[in-house]
Protein backbone atom coordinates (compact mmCIF):
# COMPACT_ATOMS: atom_id res chain seq x y z
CA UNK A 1 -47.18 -47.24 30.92
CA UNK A 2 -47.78 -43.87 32.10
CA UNK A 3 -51.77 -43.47 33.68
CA UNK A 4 -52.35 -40.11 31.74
CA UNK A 5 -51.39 -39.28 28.38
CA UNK A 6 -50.98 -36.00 26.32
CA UNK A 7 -51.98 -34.43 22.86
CA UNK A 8 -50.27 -33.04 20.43
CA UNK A 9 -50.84 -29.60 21.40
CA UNK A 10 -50.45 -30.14 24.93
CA UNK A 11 -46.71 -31.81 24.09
CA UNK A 12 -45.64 -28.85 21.69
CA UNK A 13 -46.64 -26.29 24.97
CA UNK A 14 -44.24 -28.76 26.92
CA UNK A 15 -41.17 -28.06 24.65
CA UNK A 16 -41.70 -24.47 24.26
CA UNK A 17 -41.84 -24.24 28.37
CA UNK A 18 -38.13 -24.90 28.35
CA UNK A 19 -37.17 -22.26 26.35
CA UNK A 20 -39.75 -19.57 27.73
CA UNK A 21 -38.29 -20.29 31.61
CA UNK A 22 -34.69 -19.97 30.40
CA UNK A 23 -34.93 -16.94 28.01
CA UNK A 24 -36.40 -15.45 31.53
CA UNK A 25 -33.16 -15.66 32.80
CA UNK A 26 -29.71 -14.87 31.50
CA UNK A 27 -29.96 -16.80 28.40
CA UNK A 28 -30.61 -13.40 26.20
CA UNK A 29 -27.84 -11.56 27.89
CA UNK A 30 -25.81 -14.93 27.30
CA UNK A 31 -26.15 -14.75 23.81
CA UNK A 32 -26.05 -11.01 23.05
CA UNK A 33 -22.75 -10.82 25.29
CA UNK A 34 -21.43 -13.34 22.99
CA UNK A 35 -22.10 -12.70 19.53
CA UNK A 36 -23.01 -8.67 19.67
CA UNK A 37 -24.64 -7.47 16.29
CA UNK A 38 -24.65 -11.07 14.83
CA UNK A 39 -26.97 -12.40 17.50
CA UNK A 40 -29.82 -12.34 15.43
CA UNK A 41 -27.97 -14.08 12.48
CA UNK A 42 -26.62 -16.71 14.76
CA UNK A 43 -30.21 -17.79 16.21
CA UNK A 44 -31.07 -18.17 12.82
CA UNK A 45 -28.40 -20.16 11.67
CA UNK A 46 -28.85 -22.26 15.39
CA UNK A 47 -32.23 -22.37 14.55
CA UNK A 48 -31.84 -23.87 10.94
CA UNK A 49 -29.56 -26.52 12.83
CA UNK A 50 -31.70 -27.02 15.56
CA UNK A 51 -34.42 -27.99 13.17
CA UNK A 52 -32.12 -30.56 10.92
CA UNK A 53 -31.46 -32.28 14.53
CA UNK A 54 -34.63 -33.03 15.59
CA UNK A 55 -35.88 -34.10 12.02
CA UNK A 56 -32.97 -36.73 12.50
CA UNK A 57 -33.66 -37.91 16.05
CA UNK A 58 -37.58 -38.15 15.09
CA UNK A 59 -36.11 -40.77 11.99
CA UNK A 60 -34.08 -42.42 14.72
CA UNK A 61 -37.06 -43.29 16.79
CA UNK A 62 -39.22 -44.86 13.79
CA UNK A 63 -38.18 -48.24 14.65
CA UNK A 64 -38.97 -47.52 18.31
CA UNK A 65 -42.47 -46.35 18.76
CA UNK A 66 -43.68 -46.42 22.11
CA UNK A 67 -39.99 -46.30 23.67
CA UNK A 68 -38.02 -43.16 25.05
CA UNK A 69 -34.04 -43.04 25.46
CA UNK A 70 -34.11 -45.12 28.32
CA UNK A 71 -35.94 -47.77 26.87
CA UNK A 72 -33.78 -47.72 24.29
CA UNK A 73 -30.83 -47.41 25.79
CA UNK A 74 -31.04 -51.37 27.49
CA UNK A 75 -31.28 -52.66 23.80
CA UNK A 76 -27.91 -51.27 23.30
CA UNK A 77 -26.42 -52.06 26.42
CA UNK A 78 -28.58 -53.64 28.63
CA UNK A 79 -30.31 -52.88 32.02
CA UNK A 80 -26.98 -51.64 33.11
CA UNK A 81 -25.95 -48.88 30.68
CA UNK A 82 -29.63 -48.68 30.66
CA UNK A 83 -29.82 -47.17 34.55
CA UNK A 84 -26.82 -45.21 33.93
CA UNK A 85 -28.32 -43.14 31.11
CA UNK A 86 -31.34 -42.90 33.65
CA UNK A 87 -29.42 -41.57 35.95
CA UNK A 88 -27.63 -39.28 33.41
CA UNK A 89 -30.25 -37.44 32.59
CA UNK A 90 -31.85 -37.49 36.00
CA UNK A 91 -28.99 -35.37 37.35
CA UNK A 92 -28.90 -33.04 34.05
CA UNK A 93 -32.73 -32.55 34.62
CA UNK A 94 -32.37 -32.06 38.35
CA UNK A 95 -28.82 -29.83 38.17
CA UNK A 96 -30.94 -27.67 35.10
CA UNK A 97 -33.65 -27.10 37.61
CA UNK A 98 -32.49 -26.39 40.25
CA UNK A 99 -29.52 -23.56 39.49
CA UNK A 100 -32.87 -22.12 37.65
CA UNK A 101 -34.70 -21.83 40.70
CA UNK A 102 -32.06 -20.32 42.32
CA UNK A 103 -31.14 -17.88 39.52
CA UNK A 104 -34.90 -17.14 38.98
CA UNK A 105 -35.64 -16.67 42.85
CA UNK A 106 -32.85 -14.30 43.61
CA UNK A 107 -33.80 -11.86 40.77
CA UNK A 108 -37.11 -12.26 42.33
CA UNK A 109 -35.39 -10.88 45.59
CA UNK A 110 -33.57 -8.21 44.58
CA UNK A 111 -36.35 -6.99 42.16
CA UNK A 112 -39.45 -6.96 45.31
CA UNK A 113 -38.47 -9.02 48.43
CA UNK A 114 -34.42 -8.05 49.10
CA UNK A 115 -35.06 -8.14 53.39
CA UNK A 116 -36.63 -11.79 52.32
CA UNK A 117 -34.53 -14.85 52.92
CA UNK A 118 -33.97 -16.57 49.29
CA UNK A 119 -34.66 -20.17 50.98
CA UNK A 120 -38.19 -19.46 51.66
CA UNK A 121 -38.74 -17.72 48.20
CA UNK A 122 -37.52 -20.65 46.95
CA UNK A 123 -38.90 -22.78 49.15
CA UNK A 124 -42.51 -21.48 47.96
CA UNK A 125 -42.07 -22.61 44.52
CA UNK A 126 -41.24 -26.06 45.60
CA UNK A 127 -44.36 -26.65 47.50
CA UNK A 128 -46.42 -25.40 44.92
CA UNK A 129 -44.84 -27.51 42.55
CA UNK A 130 -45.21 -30.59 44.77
CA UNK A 131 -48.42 -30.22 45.39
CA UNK A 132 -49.07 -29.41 41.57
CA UNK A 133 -47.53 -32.97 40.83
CA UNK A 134 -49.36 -34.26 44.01
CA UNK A 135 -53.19 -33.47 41.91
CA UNK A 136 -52.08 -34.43 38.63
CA UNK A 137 -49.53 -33.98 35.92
CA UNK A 138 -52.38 -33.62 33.71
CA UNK A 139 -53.51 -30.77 35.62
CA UNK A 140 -49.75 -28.86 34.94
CA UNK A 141 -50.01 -29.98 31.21
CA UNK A 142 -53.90 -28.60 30.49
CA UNK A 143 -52.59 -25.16 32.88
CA UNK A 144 -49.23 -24.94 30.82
CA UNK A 145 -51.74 -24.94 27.46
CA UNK A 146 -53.02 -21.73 29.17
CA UNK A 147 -50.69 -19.74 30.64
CA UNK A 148 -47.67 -20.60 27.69
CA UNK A 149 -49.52 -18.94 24.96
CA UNK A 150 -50.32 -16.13 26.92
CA UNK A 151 -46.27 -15.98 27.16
CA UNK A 152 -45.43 -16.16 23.79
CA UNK A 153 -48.04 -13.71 23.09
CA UNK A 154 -45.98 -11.11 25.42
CA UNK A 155 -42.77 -12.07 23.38
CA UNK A 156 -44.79 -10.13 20.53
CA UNK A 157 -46.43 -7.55 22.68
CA UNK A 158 -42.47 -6.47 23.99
CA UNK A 159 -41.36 -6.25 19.94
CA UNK A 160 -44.51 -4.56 18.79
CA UNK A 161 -44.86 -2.11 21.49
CA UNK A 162 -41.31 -1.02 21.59
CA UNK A 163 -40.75 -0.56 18.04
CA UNK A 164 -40.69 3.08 17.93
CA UNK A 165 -37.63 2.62 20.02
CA UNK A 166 -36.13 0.05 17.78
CA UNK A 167 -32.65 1.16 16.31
CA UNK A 168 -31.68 -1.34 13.46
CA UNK A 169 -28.38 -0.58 13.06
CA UNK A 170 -27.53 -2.29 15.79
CA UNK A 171 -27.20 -5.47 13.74
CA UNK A 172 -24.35 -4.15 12.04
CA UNK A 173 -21.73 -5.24 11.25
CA UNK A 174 -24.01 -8.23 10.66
CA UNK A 175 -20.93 -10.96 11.21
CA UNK A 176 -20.42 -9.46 14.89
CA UNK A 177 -16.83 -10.09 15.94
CA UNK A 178 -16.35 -12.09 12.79
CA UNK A 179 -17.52 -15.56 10.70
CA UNK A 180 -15.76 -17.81 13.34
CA UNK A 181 -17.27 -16.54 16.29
CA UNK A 182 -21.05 -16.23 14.55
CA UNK A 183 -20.79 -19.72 13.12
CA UNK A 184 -18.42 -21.93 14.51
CA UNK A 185 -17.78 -21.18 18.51
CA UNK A 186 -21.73 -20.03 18.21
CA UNK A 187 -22.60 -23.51 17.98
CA UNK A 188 -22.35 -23.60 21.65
CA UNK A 189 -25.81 -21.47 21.62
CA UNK A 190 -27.41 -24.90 20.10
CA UNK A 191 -27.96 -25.40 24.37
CA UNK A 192 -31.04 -22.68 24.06
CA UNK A 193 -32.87 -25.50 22.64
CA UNK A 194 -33.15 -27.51 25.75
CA UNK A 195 -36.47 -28.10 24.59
CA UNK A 196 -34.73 -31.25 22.47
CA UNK A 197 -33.90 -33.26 25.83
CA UNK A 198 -37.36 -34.07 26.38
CA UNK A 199 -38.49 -34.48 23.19
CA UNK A 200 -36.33 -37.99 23.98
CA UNK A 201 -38.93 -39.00 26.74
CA UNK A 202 -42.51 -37.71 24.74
CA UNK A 203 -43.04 -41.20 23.25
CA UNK A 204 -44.54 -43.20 25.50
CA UNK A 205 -46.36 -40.12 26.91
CA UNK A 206 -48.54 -39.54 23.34
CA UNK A 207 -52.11 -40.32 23.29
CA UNK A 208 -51.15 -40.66 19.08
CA UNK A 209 -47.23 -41.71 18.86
CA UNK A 210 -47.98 -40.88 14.73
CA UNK A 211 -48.02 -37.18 15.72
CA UNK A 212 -44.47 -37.06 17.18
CA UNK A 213 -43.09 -36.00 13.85
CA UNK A 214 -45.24 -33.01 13.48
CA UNK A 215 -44.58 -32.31 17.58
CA UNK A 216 -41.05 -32.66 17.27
CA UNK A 217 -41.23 -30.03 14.47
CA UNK A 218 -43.36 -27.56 15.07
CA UNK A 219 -41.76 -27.10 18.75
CA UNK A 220 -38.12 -26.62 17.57
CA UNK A 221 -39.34 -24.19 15.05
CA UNK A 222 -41.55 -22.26 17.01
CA UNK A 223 -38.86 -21.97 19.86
CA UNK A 224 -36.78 -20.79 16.71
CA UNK A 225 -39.10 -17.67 15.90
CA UNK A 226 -39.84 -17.15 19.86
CA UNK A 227 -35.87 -17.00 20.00
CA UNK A 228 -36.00 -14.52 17.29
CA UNK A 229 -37.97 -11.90 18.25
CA UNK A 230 -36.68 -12.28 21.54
CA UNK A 231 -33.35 -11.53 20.42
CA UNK A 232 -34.09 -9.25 18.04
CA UNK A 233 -36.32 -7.17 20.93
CA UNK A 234 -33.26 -6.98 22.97
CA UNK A 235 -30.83 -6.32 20.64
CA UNK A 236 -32.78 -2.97 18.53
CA UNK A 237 -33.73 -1.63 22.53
CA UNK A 238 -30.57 -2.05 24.36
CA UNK A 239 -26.85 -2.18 24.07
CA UNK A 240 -25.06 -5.39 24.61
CA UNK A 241 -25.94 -6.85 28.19
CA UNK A 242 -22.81 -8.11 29.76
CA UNK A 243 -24.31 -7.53 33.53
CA UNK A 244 -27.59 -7.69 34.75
CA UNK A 245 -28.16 -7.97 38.26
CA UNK A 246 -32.10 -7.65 37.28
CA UNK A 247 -34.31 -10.65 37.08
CA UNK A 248 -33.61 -10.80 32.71
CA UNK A 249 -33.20 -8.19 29.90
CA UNK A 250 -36.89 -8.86 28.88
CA UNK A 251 -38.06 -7.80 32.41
CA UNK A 252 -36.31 -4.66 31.62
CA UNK A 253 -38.18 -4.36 28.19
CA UNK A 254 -41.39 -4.19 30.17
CA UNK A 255 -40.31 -1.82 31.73
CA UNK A 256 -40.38 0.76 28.26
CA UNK A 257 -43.80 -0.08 27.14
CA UNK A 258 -46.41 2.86 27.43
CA UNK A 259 -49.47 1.68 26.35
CA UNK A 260 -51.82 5.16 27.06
CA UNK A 261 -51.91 6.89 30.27
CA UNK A 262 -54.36 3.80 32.05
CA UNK A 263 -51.84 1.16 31.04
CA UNK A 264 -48.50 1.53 32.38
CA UNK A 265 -45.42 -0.45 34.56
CA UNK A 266 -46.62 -4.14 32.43
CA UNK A 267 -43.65 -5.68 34.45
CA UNK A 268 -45.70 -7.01 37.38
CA UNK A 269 -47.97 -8.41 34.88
CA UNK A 270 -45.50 -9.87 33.06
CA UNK A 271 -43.57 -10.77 36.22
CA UNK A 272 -46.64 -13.13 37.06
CA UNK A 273 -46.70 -14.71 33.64
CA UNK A 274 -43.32 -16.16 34.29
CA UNK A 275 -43.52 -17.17 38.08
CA UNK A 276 -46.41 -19.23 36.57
CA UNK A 277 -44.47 -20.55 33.57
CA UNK A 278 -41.62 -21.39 35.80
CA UNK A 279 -43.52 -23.14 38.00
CA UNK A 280 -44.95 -25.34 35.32
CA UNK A 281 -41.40 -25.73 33.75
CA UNK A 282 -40.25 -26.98 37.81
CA UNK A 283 -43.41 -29.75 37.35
CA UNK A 284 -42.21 -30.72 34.38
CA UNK A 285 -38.84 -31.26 35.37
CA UNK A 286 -40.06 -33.07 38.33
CA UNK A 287 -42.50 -35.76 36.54
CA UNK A 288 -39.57 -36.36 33.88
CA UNK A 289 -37.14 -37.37 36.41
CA UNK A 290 -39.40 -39.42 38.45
CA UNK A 291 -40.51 -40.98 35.17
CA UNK A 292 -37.19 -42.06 34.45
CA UNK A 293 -36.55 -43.06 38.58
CA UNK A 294 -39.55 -45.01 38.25
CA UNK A 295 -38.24 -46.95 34.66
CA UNK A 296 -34.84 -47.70 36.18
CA UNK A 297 -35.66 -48.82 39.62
CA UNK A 298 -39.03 -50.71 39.06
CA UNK A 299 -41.27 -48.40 41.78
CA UNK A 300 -45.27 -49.08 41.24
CA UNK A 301 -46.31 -45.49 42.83
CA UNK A 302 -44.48 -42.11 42.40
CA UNK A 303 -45.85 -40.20 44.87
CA UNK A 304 -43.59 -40.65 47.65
CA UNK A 305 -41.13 -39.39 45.03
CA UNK A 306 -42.50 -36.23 44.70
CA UNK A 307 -41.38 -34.90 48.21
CA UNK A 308 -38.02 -36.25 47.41
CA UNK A 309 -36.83 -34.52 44.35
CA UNK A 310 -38.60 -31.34 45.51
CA UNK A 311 -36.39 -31.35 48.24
CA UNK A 312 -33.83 -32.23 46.02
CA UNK A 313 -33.71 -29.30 43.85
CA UNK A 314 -34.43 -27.15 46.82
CA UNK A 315 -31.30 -28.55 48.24
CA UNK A 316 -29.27 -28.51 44.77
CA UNK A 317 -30.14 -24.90 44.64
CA UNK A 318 -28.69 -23.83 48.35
CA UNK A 319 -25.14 -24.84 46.57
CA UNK A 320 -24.33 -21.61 45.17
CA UNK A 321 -23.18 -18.61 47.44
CA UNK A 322 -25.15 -16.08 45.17
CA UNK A 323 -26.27 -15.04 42.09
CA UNK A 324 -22.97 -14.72 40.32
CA UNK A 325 -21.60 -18.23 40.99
CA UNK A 326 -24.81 -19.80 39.65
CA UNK A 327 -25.15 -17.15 36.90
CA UNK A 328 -21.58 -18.52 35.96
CA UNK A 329 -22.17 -21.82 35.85
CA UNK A 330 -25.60 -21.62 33.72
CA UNK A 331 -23.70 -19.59 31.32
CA UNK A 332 -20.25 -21.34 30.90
CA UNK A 333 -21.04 -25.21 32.16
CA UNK A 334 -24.78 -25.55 31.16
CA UNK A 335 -24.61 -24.86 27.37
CA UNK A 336 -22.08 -27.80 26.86
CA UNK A 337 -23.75 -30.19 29.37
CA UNK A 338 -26.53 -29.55 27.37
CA UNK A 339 -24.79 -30.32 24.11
CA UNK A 340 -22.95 -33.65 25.34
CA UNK A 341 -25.98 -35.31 26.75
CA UNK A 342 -28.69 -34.00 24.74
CA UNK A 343 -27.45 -34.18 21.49
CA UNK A 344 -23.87 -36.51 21.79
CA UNK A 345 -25.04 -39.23 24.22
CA UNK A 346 -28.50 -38.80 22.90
CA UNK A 347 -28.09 -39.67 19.56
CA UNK A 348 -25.43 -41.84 20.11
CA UNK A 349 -27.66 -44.09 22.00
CA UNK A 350 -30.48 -43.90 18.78
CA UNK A 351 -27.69 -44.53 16.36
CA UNK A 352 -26.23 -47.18 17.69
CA UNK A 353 -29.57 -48.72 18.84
CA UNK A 354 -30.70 -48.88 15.33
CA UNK A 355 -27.81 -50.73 13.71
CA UNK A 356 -28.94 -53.16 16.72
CA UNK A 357 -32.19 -52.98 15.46
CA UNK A 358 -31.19 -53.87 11.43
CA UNK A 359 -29.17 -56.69 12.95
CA UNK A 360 -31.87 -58.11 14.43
CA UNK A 361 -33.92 -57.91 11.33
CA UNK A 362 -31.67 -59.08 9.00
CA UNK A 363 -31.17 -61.97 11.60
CA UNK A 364 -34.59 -62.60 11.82
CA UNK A 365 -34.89 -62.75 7.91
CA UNK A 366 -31.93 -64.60 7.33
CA UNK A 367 -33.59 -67.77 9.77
CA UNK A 368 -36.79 -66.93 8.31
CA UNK A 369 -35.62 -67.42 4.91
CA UNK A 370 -33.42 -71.05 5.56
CA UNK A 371 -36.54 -72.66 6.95
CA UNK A 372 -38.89 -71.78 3.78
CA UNK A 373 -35.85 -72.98 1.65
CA UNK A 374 -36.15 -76.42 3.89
CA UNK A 375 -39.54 -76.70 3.58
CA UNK A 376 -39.03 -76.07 -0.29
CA UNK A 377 -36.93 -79.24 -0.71
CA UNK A 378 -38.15 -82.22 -2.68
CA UNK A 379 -38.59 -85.45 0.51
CA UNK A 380 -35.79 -88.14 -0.64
């Protein structure tokens, strides 16, 4: 059982993290490259999905309060399968995290630092991350209640600030390149909810396990309407992104807003707001993973982890020769990694877990039952 637990608040922040650090990244451009003026109308439609998913993985962990996927995952196939799903979504955590750093560090570099070497920019946000996890998790959970909203609040600030520049008609033709593409290959953009993959590990975390309906809830659909106006920002400012070599589309937003003569070039500000989100979203990452490490192998302390999957991202992210190769992969690999484990294996694993779980019950009912008819029986 995990030392510290979280609220219900605290857990919904957690979710939405996922999303803010990737729509900092090429995730906007992503989907406005893809689906031009139906964007909007495909994150809704996502959205709508989105939500219908997580309503049906929260009613395929009633029977297992208390457990996450892991847990769950030796009922259907013992300790083995059990380690190998560990392991899974160790490396999907770990792989996730680490061509972020990498993607989010070299925008960093060409935006401020280009004479600076990317492995100590990188480098940087591992130690702080490290010795984040080193104090607490607790301590990144009650900071991520902090600086998150402040995020989300910017998400509004960029639409409501540059509205004068908005021009609607953008969103026309409002199918895009056509029904197919909007609705059938844009199922693919189901990936910007990453948020979903650790919904599968909040159980046991709770301080109130009854709450994980509402949290499950409330965090897909308010990365739905952050997702949104996100969009919906991008897509009224700008034409269709299909390059940018800048650290995301929303850091060029900032760079419109004129708020007065006192209060002008936001980016920085902004810019800060996201190295500190990212770095929360890099703890979070980290504690999940050893979580699971911890589960599968039977450790007692997770410290000397720490060190060892900070290192391991660090390493992860040195892959890549540049920007484009791991821009590449996030945009054509990630979104269907996502999908397979996340929401295939994922609720393959619940499904199949709770026809194990009637079996048992019926089992158990079926004995119960023959020895009250015995004891029912007149003595000879």
């Amino acid at each position: 059982m995990p030392k510290s637990k979280i609220g219900t608040i605290e857990a919904i922040m957690l979710v939405l993290t996922i999303v803010v650090a990737h729509s900092v990244l090429s995730m906007p451009t992503n989907i406005l490259s893809s689906y031009k003026s139906a964007s909007i109308l495909n994150v809704i439609y996502v959205s709508i999905i989105a939500i219908a998913i997580s309503y049906f993985i929260y009613r395929l962990f009633k029977n297992f309060p208390s457990m996450d996927i892991v847990d769950i995952s030796e009922l259907v196939g013992g300790k083995v399968f059990r380690n190998l799903v560990g392991i899974v979504f160790i490396v999907y955590f770990i792989l996730s995290a680490a061509l972020m750093l990498r993607n989010f560090c070299e925008s960093i570099q060409i935006l401020y630092f280009p004479m600076t070497d990317i492995t100590f920019i990188m480098s940087l946000l591992v130690i702080a991350i490290c010795m984040a996890n080193k104090l607490n998790f607790s301590a990144t959970v009650k900071t991520n209640v902090i600086i998150l909203p402040i995020a989300l609040f910017g998400v509004l600030f960029l639409f409501f600030t540059n509205i004068n520049r908005f021009v609607p008609e953008r969103m026309f033709p409002i199918l895009g390149e056509g029904a197919f593409n909007t609705f059938v290959l844009g199922l693919t953009n189901l990936a910007s909810f990453g948020g979903i993959a650790y919904i599968y590990f909040l159980p046991p975390l709770l301080k109130d396990s009854t709450k994980f309906k509402k949290i499950t809830l409330i965090s897909i659909a308010a990365t739905a309407i952050y997702l949104i106006f996100t969009i919906a920002t991008l897509l009224f400012i700008f034409t269709f992104f299909t390059n940018v070599s800048e650290i995301s589309p929303l850091y060029t937003a900032t760079r419109y807003i004129e708020f007065g003569t006192f209060f002008q070039r936001l980016e920085s500000v902004f810019l800060l707001i996201w190295i500190l989100v990212f770095a929360c979203y890099l703890s979070i990452v980290c504690k999940f993973s050893m979580n699971i490490f911890q589960k599968i192998t039977g450790i007692s302390n997770q410290k000397p982890l720490i060190d060892i999957f900070g290192l391991l991202i660090l390493a992860i992210s040195l892959i890549p020769k540049n920007l484009a190769v791991s821009q590449s992969f996030e945009s054509k690999v990630f979104p269907y990694l996502m999908i397979g484990i996340v929401l295939v294996l994922g609720i393959v694993i619940l499904l199949f877990a709770n026809i194990v779980k009637k079996k048992q019950i019926y089992n158990a009912n079926t004995v119960n039952n023959t020895i009250y008819n015995r004891k029912e029986l007149p003595n000879e």
